[in-house]
N, C-alpha and C. Protein backbone atom coordinates (compact mmCIF):
# COMPACT_ATOMS: atom_id res chain seq x y z
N UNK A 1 -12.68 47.28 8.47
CA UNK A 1 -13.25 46.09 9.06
C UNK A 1 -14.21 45.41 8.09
N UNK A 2 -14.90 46.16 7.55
CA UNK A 2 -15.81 45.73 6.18
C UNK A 2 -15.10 44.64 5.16
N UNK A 3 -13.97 45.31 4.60
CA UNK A 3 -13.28 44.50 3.55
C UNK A 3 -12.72 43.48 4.48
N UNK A 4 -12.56 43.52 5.98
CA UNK A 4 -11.87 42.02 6.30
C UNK A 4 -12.51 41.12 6.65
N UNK A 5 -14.20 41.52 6.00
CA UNK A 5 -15.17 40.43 6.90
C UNK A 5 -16.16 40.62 7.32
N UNK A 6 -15.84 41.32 8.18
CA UNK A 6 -17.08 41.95 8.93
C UNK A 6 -18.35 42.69 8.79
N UNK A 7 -19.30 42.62 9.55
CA UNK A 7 -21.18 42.68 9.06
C UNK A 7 -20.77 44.00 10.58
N UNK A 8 -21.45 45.29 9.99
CA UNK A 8 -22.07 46.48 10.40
C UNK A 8 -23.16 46.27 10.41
N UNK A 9 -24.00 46.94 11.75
CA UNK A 9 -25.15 47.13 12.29
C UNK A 9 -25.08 48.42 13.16
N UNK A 10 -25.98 48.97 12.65
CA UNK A 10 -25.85 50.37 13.39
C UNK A 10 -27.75 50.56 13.81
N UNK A 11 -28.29 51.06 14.88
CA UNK A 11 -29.07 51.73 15.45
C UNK A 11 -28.67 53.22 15.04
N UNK A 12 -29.56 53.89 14.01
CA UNK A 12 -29.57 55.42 13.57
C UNK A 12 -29.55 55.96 15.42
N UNK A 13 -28.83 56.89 15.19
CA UNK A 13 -28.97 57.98 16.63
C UNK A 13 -28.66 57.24 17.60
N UNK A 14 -27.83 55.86 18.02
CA UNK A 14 -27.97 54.70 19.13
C UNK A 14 -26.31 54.36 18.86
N UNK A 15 -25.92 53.59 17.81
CA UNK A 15 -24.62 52.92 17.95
C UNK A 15 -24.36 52.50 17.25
N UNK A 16 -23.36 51.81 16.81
CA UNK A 16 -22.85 50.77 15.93
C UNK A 16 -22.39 49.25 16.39
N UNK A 17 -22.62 48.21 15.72
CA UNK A 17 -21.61 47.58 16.32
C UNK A 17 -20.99 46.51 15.01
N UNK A 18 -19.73 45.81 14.72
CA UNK A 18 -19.16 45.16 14.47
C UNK A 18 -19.31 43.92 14.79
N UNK A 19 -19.57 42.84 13.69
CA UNK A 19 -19.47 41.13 13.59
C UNK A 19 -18.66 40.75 13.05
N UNK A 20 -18.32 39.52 13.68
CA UNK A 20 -17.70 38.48 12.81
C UNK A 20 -17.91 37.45 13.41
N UNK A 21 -18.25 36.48 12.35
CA UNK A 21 -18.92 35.45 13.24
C UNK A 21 -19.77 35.27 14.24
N UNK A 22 -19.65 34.79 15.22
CA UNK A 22 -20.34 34.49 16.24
C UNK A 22 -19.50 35.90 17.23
N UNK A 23 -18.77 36.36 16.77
CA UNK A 23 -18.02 37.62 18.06
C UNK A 23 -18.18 39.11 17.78
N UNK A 24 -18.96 39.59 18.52
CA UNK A 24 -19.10 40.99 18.54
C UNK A 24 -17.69 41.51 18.97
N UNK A 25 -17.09 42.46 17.94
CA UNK A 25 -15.93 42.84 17.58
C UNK A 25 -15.75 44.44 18.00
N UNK A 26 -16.35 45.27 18.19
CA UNK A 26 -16.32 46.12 18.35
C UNK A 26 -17.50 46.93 18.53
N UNK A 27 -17.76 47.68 19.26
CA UNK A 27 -19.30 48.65 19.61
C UNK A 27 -18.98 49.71 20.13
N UNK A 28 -19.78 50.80 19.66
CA UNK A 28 -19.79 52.28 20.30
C UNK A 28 -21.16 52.53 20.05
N UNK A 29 -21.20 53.56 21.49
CA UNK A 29 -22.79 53.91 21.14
C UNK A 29 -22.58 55.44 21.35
N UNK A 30 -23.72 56.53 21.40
CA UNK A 30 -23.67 57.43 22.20
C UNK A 30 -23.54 57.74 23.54
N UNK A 31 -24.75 56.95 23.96
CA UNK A 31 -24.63 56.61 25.53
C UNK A 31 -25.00 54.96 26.26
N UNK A 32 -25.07 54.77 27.56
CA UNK A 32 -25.07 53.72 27.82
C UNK A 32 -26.33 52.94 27.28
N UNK A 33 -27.55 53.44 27.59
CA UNK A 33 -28.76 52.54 26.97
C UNK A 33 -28.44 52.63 25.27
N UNK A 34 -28.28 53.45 24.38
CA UNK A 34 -27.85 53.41 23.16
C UNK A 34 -27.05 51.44 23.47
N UNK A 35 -26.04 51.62 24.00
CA UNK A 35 -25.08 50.47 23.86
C UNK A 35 -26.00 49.72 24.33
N UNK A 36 -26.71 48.93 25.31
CA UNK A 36 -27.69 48.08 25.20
C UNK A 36 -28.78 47.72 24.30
N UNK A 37 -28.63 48.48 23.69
CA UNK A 37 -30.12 48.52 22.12
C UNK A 37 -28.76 47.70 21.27
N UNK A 38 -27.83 48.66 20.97
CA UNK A 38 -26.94 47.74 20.00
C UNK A 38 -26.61 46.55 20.60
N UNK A 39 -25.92 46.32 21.23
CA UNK A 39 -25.46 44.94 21.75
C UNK A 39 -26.34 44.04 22.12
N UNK A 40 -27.83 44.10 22.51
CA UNK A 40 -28.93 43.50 22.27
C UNK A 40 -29.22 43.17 20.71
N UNK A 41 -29.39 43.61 20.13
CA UNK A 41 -29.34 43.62 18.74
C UNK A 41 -28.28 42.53 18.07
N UNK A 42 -26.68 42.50 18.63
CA UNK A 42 -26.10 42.10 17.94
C UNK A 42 -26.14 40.70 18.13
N UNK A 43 -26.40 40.31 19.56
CA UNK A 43 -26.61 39.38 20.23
C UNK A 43 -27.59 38.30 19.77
N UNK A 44 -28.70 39.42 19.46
CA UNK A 44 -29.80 38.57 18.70
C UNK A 44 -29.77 37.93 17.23
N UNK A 45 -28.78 38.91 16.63
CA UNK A 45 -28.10 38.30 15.16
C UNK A 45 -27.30 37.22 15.38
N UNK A 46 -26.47 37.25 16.07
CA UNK A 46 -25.77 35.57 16.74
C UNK A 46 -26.66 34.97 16.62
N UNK A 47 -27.70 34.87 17.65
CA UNK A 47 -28.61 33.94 18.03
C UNK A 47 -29.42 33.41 16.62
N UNK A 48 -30.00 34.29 15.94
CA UNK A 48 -30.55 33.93 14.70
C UNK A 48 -29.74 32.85 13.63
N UNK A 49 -28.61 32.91 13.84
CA UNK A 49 -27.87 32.38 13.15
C UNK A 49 -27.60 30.99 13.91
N UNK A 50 -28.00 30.32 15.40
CA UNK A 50 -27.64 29.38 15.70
C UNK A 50 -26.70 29.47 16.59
N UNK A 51 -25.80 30.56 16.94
CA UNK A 51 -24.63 30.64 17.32
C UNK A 51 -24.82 31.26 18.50
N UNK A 52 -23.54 31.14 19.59
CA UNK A 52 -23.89 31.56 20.59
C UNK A 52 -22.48 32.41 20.84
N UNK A 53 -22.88 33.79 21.42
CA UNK A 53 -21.80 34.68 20.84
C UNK A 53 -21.03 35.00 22.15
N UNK A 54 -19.77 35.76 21.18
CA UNK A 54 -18.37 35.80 21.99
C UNK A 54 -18.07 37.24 22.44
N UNK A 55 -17.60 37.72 23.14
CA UNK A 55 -17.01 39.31 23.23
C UNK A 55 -15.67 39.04 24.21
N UNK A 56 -14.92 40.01 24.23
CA UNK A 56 -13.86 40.37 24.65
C UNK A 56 -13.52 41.74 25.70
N UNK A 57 -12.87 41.68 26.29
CA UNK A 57 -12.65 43.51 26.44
C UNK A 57 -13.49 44.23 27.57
N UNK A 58 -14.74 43.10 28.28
CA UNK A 58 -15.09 43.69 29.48
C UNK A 58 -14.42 44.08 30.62
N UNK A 59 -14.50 45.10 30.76
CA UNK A 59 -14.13 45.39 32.11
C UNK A 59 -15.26 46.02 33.29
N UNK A 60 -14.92 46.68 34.24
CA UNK A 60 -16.34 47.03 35.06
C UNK A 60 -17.09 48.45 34.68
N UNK A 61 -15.96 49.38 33.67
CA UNK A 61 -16.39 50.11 33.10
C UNK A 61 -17.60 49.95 32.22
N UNK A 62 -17.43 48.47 31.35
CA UNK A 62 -18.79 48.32 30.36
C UNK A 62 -20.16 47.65 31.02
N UNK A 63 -20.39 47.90 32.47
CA UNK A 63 -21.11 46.92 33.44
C UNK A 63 -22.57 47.37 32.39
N UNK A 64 -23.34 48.04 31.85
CA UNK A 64 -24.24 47.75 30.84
C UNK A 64 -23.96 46.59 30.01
N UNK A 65 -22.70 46.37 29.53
CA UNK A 65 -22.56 45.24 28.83
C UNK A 65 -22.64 43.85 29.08
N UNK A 66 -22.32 43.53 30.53
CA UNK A 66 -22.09 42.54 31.39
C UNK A 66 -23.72 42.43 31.83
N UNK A 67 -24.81 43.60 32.77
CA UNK A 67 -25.87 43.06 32.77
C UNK A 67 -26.78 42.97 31.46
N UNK A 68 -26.43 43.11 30.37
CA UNK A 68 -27.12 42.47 28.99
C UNK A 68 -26.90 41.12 28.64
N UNK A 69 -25.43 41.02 28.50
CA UNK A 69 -24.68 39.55 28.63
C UNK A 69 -25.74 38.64 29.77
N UNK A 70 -25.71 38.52 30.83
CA UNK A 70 -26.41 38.22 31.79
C UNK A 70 -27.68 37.90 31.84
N UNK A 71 -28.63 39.02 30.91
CA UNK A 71 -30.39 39.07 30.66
C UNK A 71 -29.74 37.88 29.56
N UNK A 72 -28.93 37.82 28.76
CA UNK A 72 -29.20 37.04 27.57
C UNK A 72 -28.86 35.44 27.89
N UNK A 73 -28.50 35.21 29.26
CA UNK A 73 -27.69 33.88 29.87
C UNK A 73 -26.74 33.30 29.44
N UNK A 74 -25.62 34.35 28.75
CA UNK A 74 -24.08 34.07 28.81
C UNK A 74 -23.36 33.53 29.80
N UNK A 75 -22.72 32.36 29.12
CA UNK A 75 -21.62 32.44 30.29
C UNK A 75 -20.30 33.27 30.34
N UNK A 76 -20.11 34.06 31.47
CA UNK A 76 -19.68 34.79 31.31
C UNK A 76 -17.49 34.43 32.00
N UNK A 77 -16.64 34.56 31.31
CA UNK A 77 -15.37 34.28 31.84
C UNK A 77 -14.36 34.85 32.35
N UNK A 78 -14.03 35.05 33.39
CA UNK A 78 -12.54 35.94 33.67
C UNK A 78 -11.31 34.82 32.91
N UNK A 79 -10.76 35.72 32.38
CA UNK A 79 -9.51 35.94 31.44
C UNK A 79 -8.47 36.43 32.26
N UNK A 80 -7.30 35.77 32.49
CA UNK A 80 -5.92 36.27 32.57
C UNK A 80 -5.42 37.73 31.85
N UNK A 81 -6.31 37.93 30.66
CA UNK A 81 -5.37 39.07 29.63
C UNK A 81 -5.70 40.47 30.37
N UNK A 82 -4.94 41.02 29.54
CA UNK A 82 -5.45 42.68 30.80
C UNK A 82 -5.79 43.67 28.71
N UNK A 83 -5.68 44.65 29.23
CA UNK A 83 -5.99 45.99 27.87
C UNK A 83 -5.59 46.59 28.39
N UNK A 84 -4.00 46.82 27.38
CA UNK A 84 -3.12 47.65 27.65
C UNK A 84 -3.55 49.13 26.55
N UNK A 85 -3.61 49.92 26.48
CA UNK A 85 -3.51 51.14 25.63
C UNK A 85 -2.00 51.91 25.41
N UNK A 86 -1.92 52.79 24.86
CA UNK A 86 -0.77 53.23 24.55
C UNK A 86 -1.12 54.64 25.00
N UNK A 87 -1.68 54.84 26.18
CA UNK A 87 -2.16 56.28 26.58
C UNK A 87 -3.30 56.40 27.00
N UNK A 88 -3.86 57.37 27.60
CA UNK A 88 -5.30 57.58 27.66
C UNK A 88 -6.36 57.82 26.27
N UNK A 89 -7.03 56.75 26.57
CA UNK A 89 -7.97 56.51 25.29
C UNK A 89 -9.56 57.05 25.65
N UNK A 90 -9.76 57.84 26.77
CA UNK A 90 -11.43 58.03 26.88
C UNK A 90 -11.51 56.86 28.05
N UNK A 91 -12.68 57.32 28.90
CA UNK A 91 -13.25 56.00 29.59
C UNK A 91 -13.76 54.58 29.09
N UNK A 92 -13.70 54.51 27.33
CA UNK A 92 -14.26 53.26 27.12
C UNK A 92 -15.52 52.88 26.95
N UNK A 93 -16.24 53.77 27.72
CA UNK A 93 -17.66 53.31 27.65
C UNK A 93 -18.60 55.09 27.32
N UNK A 94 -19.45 54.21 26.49
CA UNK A 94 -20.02 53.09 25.78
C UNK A 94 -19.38 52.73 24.62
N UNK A 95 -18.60 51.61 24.96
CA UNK A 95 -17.68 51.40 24.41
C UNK A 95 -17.39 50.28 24.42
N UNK A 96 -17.45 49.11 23.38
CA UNK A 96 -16.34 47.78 23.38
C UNK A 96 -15.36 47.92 22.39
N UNK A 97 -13.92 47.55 22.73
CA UNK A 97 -13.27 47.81 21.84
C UNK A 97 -12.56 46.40 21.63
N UNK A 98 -11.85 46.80 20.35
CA UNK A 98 -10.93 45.43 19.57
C UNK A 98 -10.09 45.21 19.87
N UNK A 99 -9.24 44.31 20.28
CA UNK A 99 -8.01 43.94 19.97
C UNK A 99 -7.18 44.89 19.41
N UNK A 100 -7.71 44.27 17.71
CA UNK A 100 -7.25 44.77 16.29
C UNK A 100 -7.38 46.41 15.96
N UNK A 101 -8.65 46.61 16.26
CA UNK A 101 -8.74 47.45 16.10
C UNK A 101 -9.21 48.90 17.20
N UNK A 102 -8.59 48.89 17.87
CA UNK A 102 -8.09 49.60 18.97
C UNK A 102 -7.56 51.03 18.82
């Protein structure tokens, strides 16, 4: 993800998360508040930059993600698309995942 672009941010002992652009691309944490420190974080790097940021991939599993989204006054969209996996992948959370990189 590095060589295709993308800006890493990691919280030592908390999470990681993935940029590009204005869209948080991917996040894992340890646990759920971990994922609110990162995704707060990443959110705020959008913001610094002017931009007002994008994510993908919520479902009710990432509901930490959705009330952060929310503290930060996103608008927030239901999407037609669904997330298909090719098997059982883990519950997801704390967890946003990619598209791409899935």
């Amino acid at each position: 993800m590095l060589q295709g672009g993308h800006e890493l941010l990691v919280a030592p002992d908390r999470g990681y998360a993935m940029l590009r652009g204005r869209e948080v691309r991917l996040l894992g944490a340890f646990d759920d508040d971990g994922a609110r420190t990162v995704l707060r974080g990443a959110l705020a790097r959008i913001a610094g930059r002017g931009e007002s940021a994008h994510l993908e991939f919520l479902t009710v599993r990432q509901q930490w993600a959705i009330d952060v989204c929310v503290d930060a006054r996103l608008d927030l969209q239901a999407d037609c698309g669904c997330v298909f996996t090719g098997g059982y992948v883990g519950p997801f959370t704390p967890y946003l995942p990619s598209g791409a990189y899935l």
